[in-house]
C-alpha atoms as a PDB file:
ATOM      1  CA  UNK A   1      14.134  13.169 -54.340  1.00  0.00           C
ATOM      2  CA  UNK A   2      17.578  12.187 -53.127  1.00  0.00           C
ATOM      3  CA  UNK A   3      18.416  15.416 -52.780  1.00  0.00           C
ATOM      4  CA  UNK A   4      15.384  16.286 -50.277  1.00  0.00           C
ATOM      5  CA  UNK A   5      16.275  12.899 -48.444  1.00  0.00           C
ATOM      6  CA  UNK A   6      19.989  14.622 -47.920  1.00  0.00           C
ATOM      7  CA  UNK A   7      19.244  18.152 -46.761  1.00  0.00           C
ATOM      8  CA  UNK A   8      16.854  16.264 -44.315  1.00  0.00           C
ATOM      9  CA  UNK A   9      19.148  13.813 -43.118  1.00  0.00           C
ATOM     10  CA  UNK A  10      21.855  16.613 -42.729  1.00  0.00           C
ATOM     11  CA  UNK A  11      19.257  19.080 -40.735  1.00  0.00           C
ATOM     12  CA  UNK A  12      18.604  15.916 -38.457  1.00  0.00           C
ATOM     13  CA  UNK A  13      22.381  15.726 -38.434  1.00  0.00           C
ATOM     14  CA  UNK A  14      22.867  18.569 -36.778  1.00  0.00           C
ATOM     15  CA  UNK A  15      20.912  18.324 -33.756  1.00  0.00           C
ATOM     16  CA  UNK A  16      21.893  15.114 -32.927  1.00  0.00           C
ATOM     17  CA  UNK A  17      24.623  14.365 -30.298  1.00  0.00           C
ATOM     18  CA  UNK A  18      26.436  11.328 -28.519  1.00  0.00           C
ATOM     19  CA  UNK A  19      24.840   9.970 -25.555  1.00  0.00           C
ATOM     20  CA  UNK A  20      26.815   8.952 -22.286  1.00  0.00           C
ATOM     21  CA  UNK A  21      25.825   5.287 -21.498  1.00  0.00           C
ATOM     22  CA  UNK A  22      27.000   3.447 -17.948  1.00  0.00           C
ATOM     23  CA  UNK A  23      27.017  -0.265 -19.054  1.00  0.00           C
ATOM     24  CA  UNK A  24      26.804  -3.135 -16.348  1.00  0.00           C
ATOM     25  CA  UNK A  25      27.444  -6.637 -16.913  1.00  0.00           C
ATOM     26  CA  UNK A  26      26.875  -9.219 -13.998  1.00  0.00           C
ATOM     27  CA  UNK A  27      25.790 -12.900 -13.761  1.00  0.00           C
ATOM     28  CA  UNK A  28      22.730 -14.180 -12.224  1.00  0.00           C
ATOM     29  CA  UNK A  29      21.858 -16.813  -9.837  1.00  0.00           C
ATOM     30  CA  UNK A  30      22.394 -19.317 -12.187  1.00  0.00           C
ATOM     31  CA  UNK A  31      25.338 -18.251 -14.559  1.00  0.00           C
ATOM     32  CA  UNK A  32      23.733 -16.500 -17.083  1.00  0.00           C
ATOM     33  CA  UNK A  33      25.029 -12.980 -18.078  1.00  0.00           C
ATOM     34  CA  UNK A  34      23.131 -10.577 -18.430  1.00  0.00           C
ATOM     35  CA  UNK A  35      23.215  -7.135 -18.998  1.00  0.00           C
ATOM     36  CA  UNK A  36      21.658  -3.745 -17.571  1.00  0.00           C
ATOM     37  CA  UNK A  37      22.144  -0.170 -19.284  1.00  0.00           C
ATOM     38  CA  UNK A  38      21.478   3.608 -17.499  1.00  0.00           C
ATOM     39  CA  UNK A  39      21.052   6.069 -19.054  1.00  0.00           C
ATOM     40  CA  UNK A  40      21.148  10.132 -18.039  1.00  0.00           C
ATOM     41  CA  UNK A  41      18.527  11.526 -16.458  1.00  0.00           C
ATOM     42  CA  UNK A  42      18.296   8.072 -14.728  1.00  0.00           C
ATOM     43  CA  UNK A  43      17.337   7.166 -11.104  1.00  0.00           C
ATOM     44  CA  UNK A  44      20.147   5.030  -9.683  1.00  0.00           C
ATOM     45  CA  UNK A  45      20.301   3.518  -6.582  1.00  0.00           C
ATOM     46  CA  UNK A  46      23.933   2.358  -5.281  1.00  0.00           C
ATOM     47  CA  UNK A  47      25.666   1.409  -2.439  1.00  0.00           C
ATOM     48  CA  UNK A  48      29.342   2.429  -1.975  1.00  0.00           C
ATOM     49  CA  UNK A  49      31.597   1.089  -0.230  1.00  0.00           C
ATOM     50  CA  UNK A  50      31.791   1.522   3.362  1.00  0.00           C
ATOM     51  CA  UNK A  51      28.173   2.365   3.456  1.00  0.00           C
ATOM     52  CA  UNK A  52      24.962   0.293   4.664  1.00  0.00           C
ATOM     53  CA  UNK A  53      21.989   1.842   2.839  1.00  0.00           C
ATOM     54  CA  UNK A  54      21.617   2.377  -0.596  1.00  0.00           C
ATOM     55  CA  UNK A  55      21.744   5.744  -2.062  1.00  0.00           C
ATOM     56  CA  UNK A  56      18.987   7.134  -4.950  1.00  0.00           C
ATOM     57  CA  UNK A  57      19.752   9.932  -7.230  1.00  0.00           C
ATOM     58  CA  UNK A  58      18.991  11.243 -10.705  1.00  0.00           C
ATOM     59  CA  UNK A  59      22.331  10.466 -12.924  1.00  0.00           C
ATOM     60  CA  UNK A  60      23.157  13.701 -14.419  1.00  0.00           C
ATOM     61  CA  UNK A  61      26.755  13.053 -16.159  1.00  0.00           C
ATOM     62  CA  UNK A  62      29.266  10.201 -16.663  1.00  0.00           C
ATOM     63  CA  UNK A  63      33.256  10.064 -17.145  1.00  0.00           C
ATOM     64  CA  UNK A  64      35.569   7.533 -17.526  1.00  0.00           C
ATOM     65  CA  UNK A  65      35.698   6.528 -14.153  1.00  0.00           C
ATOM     66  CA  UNK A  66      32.994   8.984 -12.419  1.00  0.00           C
ATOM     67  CA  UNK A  67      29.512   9.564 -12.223  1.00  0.00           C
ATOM     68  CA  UNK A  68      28.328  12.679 -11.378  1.00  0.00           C
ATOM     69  CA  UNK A  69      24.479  13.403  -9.209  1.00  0.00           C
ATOM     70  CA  UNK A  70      22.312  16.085  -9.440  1.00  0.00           C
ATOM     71  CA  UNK A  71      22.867  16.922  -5.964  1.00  0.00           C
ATOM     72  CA  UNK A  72      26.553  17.567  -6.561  1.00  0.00           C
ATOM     73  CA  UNK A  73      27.835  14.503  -5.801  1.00  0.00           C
ATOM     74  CA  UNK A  74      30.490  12.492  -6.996  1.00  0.00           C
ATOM     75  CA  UNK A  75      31.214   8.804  -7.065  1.00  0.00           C
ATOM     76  CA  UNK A  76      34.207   6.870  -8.444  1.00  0.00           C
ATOM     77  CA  UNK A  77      32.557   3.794 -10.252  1.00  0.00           C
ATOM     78  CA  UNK A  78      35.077   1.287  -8.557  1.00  0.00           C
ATOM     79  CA  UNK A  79      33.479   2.296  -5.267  1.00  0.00           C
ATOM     80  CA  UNK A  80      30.635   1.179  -6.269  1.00  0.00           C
ATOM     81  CA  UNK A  81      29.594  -2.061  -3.653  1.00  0.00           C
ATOM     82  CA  UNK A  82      26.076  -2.667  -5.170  1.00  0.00           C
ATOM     83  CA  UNK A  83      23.284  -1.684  -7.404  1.00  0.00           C
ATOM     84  CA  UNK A  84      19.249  -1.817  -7.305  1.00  0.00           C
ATOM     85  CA  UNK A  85      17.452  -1.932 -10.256  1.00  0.00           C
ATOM     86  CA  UNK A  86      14.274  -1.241 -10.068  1.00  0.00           C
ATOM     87  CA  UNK A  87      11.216  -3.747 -11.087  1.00  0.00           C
ATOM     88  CA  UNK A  88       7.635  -3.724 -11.283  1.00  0.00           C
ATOM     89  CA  UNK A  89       6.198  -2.155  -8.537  1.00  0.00           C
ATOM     90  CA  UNK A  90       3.840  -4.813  -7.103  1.00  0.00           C
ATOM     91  CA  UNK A  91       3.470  -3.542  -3.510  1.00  0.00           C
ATOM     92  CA  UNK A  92       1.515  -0.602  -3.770  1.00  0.00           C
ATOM     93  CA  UNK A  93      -1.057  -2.413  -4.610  1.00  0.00           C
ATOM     94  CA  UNK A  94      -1.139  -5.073  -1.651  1.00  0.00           C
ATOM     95  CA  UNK A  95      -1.207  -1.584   0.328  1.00  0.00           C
ATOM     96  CA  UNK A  96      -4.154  -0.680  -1.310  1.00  0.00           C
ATOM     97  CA  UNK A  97      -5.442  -3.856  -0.668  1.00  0.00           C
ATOM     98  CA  UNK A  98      -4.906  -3.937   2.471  1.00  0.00           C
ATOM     99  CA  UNK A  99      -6.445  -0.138   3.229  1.00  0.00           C
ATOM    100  CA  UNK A 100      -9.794  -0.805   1.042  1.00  0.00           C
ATOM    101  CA  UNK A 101      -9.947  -4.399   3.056  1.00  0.00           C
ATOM    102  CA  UNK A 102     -10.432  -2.741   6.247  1.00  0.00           C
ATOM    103  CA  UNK A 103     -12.425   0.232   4.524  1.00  0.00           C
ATOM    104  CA  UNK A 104     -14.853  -1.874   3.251  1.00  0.00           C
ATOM    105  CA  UNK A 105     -15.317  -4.200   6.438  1.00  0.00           C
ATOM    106  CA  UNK A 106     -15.701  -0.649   8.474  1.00  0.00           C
ATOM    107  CA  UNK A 107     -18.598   0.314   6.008  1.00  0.00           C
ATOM    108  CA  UNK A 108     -20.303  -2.680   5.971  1.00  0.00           C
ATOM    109  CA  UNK A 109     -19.997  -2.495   9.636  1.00  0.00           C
ATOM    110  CA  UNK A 110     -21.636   0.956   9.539  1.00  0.00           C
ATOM    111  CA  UNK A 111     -24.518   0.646   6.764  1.00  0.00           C
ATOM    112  CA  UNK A 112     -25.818  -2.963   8.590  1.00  0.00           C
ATOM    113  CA  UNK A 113     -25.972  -1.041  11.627  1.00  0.00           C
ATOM    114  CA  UNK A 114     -23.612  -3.782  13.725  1.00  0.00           C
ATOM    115  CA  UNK A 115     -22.263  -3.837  17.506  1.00  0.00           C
ATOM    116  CA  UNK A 116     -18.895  -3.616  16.735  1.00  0.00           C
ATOM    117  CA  UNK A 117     -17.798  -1.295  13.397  1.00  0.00           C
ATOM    118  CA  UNK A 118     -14.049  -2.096  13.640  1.00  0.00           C
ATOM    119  CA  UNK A 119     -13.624  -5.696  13.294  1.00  0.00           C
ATOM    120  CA  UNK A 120     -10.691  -7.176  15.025  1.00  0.00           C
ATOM    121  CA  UNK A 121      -9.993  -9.602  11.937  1.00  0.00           C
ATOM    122  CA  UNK A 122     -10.265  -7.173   9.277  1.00  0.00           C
ATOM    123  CA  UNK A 123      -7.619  -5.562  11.386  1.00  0.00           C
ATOM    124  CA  UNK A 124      -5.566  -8.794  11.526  1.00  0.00           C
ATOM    125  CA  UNK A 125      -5.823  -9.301   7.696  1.00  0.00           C
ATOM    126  CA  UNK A 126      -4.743  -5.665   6.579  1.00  0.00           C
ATOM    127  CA  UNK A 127      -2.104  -5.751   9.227  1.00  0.00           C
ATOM    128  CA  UNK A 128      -0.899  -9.148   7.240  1.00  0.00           C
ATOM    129  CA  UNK A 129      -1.398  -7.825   3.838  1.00  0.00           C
ATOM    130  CA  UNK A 130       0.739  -4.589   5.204  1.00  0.00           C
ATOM    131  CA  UNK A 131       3.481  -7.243   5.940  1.00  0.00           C
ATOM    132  CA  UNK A 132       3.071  -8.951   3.054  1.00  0.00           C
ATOM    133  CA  UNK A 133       3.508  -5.700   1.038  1.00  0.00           C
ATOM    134  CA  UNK A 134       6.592  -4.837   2.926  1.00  0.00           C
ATOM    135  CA  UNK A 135       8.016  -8.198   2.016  1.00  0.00           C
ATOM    136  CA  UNK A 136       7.182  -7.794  -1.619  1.00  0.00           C
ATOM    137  CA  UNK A 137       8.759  -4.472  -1.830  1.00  0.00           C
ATOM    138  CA  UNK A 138      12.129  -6.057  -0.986  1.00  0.00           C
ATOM    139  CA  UNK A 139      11.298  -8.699  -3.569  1.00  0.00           C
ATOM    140  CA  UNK A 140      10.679  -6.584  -6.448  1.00  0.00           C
ATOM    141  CA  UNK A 141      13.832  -5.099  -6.981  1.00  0.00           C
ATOM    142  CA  UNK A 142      17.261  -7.176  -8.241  1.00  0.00           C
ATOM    143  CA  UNK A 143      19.649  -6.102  -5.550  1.00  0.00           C
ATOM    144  CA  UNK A 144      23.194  -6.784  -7.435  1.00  0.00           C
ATOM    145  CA  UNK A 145      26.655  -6.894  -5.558  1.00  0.00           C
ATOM    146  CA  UNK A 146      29.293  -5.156  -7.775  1.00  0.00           C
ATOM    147  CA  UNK A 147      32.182  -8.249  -7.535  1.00  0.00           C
ATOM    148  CA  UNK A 148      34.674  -9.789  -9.680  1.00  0.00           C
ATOM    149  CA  UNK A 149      31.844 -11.119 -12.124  1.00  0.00           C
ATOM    150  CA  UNK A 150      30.670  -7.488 -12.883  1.00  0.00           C
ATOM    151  CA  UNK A 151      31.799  -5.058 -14.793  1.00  0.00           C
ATOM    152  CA  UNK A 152      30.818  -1.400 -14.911  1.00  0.00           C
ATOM    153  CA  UNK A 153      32.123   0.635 -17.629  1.00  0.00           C
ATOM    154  CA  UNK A 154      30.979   4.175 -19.280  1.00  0.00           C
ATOM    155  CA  UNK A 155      30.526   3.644 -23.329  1.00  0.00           C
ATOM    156  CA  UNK A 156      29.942   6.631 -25.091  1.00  0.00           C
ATOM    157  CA  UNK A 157      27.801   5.966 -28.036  1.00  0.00           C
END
């Protein structure tokens, strides 16, 4: 039995391999650390230095001190100004919401045969659910600035 346990163990061995991790530490709002891994393969959304908007792309390979994009690009990790990571994603369905509210109201409108099919506060309330959802899509994400309380590093596990 132990013997089968080995030769499995050592097959399984063999295809395994270390994994590149990038490894950021920062405090929130209210002093508590906490930490946030990527991984390869990864969307990740930066902002460098010297730049306004942030920048998304698939995380192909890490270095010491680089990261490396599948479109070819590379970034030093020290000029790295921010990071998004990504939460649940909320606001699609406030759009929704807002699209079926004025779908619905318009078909009513239609099957009961009324004056006027597009009402002008149906309009009103998607148009404030649309704002809404714009608002919540900001919300949703943690938008972290890269400063002397965080720390970036590359572990290789």
């Amino acid at each position: 039995m132990k013997l089968i346990l080995v030769i499995i163990f050592s097959f399984v061995a063999l295809f395994s391999f270390s994994q590149k991790i990038l490894d950021f530490h920062y405090h929130s709002i209210f002093g508590k650390e906490k930490v946030f891994q990527f991984f390869n393969n990864q969307e990740f959304s930066c902002r460098l230095k010297g730049q306004l908007f942030n920048h998304k792309h698939k995380l192909l390979n890490m270095n010491d001190s680089l990261l490396m994009f599948e479109n070819d690009k590379i970034v030093r990790i020290d000029d790295i100004k921010g990071i998004r990571i990504k939460g649940f994603n909320f606001s699609h369905y406030v759009y929704g919401s807002a699209a079926w509210f004025l779908l619905l109201d318009t078909g009513n409108n239609l099957i009961y045969q009324r004056d006027v099919i597009v009402n002008e506060r149906a309009g009103m309330v998607s148009a404030g659910m649309v704002v809404v959802g714009l608002i919540v899509n900001y919300f949703q994400d943690k938008h972290v600035h890269v400063g002397r309380g965080a720390v970036l590093r590359v572990l290789d596990t």
